[in-house]
Protein backbone atom coordinates (compact mmCIF):
# COMPACT_ATOMS: atom_id res chain seq x y z
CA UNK A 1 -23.17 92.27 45.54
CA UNK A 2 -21.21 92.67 42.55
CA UNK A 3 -22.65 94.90 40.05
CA UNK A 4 -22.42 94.16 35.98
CA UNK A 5 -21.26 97.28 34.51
CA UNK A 6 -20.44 97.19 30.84
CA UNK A 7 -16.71 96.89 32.08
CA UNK A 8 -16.99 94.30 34.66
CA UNK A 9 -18.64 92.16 32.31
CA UNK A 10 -15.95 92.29 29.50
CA UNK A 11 -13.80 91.41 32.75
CA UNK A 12 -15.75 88.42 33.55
CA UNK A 13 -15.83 87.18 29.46
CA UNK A 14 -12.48 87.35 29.30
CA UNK A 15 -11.97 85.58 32.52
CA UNK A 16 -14.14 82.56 31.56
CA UNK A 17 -12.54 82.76 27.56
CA UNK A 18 -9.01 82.17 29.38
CA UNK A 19 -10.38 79.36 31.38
CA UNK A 20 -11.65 77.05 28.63
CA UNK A 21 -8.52 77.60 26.55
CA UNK A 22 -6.36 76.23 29.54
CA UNK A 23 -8.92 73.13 29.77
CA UNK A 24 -8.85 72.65 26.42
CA UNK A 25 -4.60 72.97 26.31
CA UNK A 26 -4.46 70.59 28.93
CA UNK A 27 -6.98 68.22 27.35
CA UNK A 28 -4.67 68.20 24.14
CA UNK A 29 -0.87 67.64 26.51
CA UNK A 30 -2.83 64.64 28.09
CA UNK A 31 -3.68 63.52 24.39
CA UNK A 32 -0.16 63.89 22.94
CA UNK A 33 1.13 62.03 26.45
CA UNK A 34 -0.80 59.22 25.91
CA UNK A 35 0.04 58.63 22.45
CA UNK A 36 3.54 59.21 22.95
CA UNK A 37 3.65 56.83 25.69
CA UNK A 38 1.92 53.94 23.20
CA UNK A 39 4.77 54.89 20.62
CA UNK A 40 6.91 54.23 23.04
CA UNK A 41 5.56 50.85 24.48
CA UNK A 42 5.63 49.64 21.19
CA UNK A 43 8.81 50.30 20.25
CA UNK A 44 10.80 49.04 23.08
CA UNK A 45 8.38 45.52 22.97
CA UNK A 46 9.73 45.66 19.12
CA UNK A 47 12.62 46.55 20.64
CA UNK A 48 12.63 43.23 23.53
CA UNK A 49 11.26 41.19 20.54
CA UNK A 50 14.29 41.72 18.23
CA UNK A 51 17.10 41.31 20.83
CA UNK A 52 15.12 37.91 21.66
CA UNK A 53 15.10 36.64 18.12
CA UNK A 54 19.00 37.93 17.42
CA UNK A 55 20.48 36.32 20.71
CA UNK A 56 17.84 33.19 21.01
CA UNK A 57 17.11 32.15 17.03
CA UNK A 58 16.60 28.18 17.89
CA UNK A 59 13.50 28.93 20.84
CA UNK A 60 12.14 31.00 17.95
CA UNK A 61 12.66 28.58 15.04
CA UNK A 62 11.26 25.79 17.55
CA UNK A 63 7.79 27.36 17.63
CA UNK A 64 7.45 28.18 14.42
CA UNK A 65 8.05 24.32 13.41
CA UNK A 66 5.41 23.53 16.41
CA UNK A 67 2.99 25.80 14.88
CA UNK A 68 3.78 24.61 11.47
CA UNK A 69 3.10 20.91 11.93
CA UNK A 70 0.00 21.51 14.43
CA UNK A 71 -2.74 21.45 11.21
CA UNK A 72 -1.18 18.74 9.02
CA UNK A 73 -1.29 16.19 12.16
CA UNK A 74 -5.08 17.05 12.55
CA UNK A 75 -5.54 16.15 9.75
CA UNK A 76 -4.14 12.81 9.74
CA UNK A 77 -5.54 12.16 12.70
CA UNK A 78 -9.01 12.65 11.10
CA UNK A 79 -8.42 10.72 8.09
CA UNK A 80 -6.68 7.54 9.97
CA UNK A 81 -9.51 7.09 12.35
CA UNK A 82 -12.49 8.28 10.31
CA UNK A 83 -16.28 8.29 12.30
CA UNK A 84 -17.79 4.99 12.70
CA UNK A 85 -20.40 3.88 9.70
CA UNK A 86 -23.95 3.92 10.23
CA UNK A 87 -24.38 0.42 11.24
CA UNK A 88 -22.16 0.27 13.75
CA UNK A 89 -24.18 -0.61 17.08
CA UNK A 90 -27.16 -2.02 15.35
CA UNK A 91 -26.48 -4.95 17.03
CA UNK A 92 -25.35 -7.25 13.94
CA UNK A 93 -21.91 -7.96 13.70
CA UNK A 94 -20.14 -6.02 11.11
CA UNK A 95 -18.02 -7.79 8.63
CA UNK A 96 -14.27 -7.21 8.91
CA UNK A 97 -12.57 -5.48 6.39
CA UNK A 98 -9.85 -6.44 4.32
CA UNK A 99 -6.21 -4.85 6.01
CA UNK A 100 -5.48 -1.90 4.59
CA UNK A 101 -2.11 -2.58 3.40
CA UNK A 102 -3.32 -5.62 1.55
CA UNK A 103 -4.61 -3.10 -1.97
CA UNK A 104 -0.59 -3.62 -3.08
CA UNK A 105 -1.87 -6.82 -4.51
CA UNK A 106 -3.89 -7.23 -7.86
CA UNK A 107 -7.17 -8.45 -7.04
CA UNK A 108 -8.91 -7.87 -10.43
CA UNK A 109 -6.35 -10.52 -11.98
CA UNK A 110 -6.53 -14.36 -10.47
CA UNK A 111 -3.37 -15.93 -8.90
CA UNK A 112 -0.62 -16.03 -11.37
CA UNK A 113 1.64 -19.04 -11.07
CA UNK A 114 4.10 -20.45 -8.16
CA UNK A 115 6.45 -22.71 -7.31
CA UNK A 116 4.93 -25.75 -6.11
CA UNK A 117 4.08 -26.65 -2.56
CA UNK A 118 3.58 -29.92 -1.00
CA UNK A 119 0.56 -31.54 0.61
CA UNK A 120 1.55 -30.06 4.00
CA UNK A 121 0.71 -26.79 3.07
CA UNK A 122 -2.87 -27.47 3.21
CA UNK A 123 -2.63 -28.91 7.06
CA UNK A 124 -4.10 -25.39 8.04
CA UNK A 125 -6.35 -24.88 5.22
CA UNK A 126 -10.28 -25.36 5.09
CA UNK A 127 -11.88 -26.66 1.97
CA UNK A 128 -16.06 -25.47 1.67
CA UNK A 129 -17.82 -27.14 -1.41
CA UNK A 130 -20.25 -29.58 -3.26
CA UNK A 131 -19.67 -33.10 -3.80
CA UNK A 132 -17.52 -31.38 -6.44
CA UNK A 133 -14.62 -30.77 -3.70
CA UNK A 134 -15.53 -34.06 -1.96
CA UNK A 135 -14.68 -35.91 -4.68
CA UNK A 136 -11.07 -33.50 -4.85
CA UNK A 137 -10.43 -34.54 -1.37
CA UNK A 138 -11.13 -38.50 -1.62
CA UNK A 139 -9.73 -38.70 -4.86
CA UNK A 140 -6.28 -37.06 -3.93
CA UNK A 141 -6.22 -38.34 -0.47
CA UNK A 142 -5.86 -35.00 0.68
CA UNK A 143 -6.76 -35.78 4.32
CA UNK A 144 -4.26 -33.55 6.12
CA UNK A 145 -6.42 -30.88 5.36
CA UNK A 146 -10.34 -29.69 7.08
CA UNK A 147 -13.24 -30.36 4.51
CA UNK A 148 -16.70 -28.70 4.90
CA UNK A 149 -18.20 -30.16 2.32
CA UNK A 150 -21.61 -32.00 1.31
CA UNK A 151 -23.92 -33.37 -1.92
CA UNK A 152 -25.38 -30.27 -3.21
CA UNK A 153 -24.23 -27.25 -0.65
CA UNK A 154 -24.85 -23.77 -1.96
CA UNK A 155 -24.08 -20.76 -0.75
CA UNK A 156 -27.44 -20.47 1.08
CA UNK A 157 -27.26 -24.25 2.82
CA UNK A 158 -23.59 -23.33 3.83
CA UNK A 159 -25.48 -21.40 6.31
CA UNK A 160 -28.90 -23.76 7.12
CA UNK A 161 -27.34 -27.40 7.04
CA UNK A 162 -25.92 -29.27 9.51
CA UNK A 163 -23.10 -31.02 7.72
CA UNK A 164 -19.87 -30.93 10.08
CA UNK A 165 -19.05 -32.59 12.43
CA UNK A 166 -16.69 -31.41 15.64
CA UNK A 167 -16.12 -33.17 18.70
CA UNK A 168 -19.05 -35.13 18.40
CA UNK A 169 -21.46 -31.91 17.75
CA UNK A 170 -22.80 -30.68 14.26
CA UNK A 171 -22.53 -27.32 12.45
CA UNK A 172 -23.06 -25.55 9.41
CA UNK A 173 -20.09 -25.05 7.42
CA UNK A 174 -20.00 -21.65 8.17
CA UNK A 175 -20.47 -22.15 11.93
CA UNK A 176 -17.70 -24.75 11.61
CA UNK A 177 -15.52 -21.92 11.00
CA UNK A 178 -15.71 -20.55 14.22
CA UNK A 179 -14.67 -23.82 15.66
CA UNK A 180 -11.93 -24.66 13.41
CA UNK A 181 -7.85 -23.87 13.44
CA UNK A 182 -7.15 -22.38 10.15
CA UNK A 183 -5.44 -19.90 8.20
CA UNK A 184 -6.65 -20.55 4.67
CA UNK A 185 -9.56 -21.22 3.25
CA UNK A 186 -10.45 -22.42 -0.58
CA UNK A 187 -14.54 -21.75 -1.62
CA UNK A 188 -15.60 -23.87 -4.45
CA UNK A 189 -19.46 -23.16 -4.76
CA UNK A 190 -22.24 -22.28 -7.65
CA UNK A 191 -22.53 -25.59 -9.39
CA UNK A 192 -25.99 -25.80 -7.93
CA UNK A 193 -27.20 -22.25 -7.95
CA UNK A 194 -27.04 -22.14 -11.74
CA UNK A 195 -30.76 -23.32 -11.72
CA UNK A 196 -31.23 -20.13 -9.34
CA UNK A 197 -33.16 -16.95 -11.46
CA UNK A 198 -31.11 -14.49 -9.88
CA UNK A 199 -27.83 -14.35 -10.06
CA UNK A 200 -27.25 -11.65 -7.59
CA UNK A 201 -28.98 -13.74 -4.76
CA UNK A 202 -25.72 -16.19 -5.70
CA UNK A 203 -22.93 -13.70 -5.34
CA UNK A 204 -24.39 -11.91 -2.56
CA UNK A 205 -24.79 -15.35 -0.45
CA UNK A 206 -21.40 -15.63 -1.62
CA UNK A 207 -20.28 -13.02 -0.35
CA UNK A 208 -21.68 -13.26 3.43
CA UNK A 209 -19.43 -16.44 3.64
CA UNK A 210 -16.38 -14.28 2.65
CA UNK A 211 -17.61 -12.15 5.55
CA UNK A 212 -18.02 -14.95 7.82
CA UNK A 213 -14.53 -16.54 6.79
CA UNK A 214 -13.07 -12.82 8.07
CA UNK A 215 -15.08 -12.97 11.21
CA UNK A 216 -13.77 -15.91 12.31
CA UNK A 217 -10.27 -15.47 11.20
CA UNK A 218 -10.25 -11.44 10.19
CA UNK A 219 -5.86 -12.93 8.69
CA UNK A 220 -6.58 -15.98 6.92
CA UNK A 221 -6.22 -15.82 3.28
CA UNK A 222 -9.39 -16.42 0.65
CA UNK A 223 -9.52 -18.38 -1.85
CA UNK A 224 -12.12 -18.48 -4.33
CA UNK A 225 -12.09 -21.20 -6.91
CA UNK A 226 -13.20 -20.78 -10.35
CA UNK A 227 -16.50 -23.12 -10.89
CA UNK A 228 -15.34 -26.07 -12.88
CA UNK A 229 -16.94 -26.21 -16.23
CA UNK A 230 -19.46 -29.25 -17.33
CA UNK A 231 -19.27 -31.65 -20.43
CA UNK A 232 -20.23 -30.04 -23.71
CA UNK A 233 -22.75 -33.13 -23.69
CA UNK A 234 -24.44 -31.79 -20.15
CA UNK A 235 -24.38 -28.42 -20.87
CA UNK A 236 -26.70 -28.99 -24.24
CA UNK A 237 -28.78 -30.94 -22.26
CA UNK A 238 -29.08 -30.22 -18.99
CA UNK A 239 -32.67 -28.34 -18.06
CA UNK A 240 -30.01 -25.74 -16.08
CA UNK A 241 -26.23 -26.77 -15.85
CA UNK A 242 -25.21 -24.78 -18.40
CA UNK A 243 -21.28 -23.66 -19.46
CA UNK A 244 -22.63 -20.18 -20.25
CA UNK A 245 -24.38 -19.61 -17.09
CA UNK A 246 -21.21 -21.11 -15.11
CA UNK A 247 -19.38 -18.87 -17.05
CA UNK A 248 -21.45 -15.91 -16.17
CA UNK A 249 -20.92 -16.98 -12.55
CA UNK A 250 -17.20 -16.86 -12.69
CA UNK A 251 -16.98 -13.06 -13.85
CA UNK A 252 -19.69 -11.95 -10.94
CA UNK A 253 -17.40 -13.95 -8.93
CA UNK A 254 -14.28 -12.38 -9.98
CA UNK A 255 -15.76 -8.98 -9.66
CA UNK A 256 -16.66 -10.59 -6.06
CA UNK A 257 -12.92 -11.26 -5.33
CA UNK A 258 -11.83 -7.44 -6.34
CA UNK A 259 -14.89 -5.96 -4.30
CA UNK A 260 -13.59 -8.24 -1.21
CA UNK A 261 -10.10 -8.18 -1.62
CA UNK A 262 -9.85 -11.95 -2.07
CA UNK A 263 -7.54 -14.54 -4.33
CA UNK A 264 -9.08 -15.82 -7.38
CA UNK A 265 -7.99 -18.69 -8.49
CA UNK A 266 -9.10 -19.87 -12.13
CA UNK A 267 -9.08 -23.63 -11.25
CA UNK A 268 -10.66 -24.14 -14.54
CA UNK A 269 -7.69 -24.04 -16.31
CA UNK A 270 -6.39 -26.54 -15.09
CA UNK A 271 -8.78 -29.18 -16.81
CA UNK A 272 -10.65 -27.19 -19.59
CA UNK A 273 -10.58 -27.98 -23.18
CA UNK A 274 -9.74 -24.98 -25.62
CA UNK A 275 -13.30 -24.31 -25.91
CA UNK A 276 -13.87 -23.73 -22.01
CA UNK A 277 -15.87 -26.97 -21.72
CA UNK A 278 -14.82 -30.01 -19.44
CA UNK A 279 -12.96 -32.69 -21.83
CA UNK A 280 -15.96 -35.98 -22.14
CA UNK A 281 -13.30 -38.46 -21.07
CA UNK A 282 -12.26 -36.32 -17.47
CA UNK A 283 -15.82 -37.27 -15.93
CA UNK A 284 -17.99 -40.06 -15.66
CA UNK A 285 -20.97 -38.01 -15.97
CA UNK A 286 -19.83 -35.28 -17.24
CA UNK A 287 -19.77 -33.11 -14.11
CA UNK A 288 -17.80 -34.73 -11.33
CA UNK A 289 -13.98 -35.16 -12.31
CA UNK A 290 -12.35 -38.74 -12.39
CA UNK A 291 -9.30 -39.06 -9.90
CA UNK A 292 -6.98 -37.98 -12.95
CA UNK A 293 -8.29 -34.97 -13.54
CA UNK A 294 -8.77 -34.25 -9.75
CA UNK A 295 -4.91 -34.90 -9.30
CA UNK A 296 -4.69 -31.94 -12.00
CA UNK A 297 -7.08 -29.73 -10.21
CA UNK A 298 -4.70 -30.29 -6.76
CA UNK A 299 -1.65 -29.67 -9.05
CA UNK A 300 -2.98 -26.55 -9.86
CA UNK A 301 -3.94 -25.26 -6.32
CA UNK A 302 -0.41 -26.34 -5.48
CA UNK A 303 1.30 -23.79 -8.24
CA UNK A 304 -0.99 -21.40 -7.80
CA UNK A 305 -0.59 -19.68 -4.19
CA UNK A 306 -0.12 -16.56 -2.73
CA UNK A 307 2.53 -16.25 0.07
């Protein structure tokens, strides 16, 4: 047994001082290895990287285009097929929307004039009215054309009454639609609805025939016709036909063909006196036109199209 005598202690001290400085010597080489071997890693992948982009510039210039055009096409995707409205799936059909590439045209102003067509270019065209646009039809012997028209048709009836007649079986007017070859279609209604007390039930029955009109043909062109005026006589008289509420009519119905993305047409020039009333002599009763004037109101449609 060894014995700890002042000296061999100092030995031993010494002994165990010279071992932890060799630990801690080797501790810091394996330190100072390590992080010269990083260094080096990373400058010989700088190294690889360079050599790459100097002798190879178009695989380099390639992915940076890639990259570049990756968030831009995202995006478009997002905004050209944007998530599907709140009704959709409810079970009613959904109206169809105008085309988008149709907003080049100015729907806030009505059709400016044309040159003139011939009969023929109604052959594909569908006429919904009153006895108003019965009387254009017989009058004008415009029978080429598809008429879904009856006495005292509003907006509302359009939908309820039973007034066409195809292959022997009878639909609404608007149901008519659906059974009908056409590619235009001119709506002269409101004559009867200005007894109604609120004029937004008018232009929002309006309205849902626009959106049946695109249902049934989502590329036929609109037409909505100015409502003719009356005789100063009727319209002083008259417990509701009146020129101011027709008037009325005709700007919530222009503000109808913006909102839609329809053709106004404002038919009323065409037989109007300065004042905006019908002329005394153009109807027998002051409301329906005589064949004269009716051969104006055709004139008009015919000059006033939108190709």
């Amino acid at each position: 047994m060894t014995r700890y005598t002042t000296e061999n202690y100092g030995r031993h001290l010494s002994r165990s001082l010279s071992r932890k400085k060799s630990r801690r010597k080797r501790r810091r080489n394996s330190s100072i290895a390590v992080s010269m071997l990083v260094v080096c890693t990373v400058i010989m992948v700088s190294a690889i990287a360079s050599a790459l982009e100097l002798y190879m510039p178009d695989a380099f210039a390639a992915g940076s285009q890639e990259l570049t055009d990756l968030v831009p096409a995202q995006e478009l995707a997002a905004s050209e097929f944007p998530s599907a409205s709140p009704e959709a799936g409810s079970g009613e059909q959904a109206p169809v929307q105008p085309s988008p590439g149709a907003g080049t045209y100015d729907y806030s102003q009505p059709v400016p004039q044309s040159p003139a067509v011939d009969n023929s270019y109604f052959n594909d065209a569908v006429f919904i009215g009153d006895s108003r646009t019965q009387g254009l039809i017989t009058a004008t012997g415009l029978y080429n054309t598809t008429s879904f028209t009856h006495q005292g048709l509003t907006v509302d009836t359009a939908f309820k009454d039973l007034i066409a007649e195809i292959d022997g079986k009878y639909y609404t007017a608007v149901d008519a639609l659906n059974h009908t070859h056409f590619s235009k279609v001119y709506i002269m209604l409101g004559i009867n609805e200005t007894g109604w007390i609120y004029s937004s039930k008018f232009i929002e029955g309006y309205g849902r025939i626009i959106d049946a009109v695109r249902n049934a043909n989502p590329d036929a062109q609109i037409y909505i016709q100015e409502i003719l005026p009356v005789s100063n006589s009727v319209s002083n008289s008259h417990d509701y036909i009146k020129n101011s509420k027709i008037d009325e009519y005709n700007q919530l119905l222009q503000q109808l063909a913006l909102e839609k993305q329809v053709y106004f047409i404002d038919t009323a020039a065409s037989v109007a006196e300065a004042d905006g009333s019908l002329p005394e002599d153009a109807a027998v009763d002051g409301i329906h036109l005589k064949n004269s004037y009716c051969q104006q109101w055709l004139d008009y449609l015919k000059t006033h199209t939108v190709n």
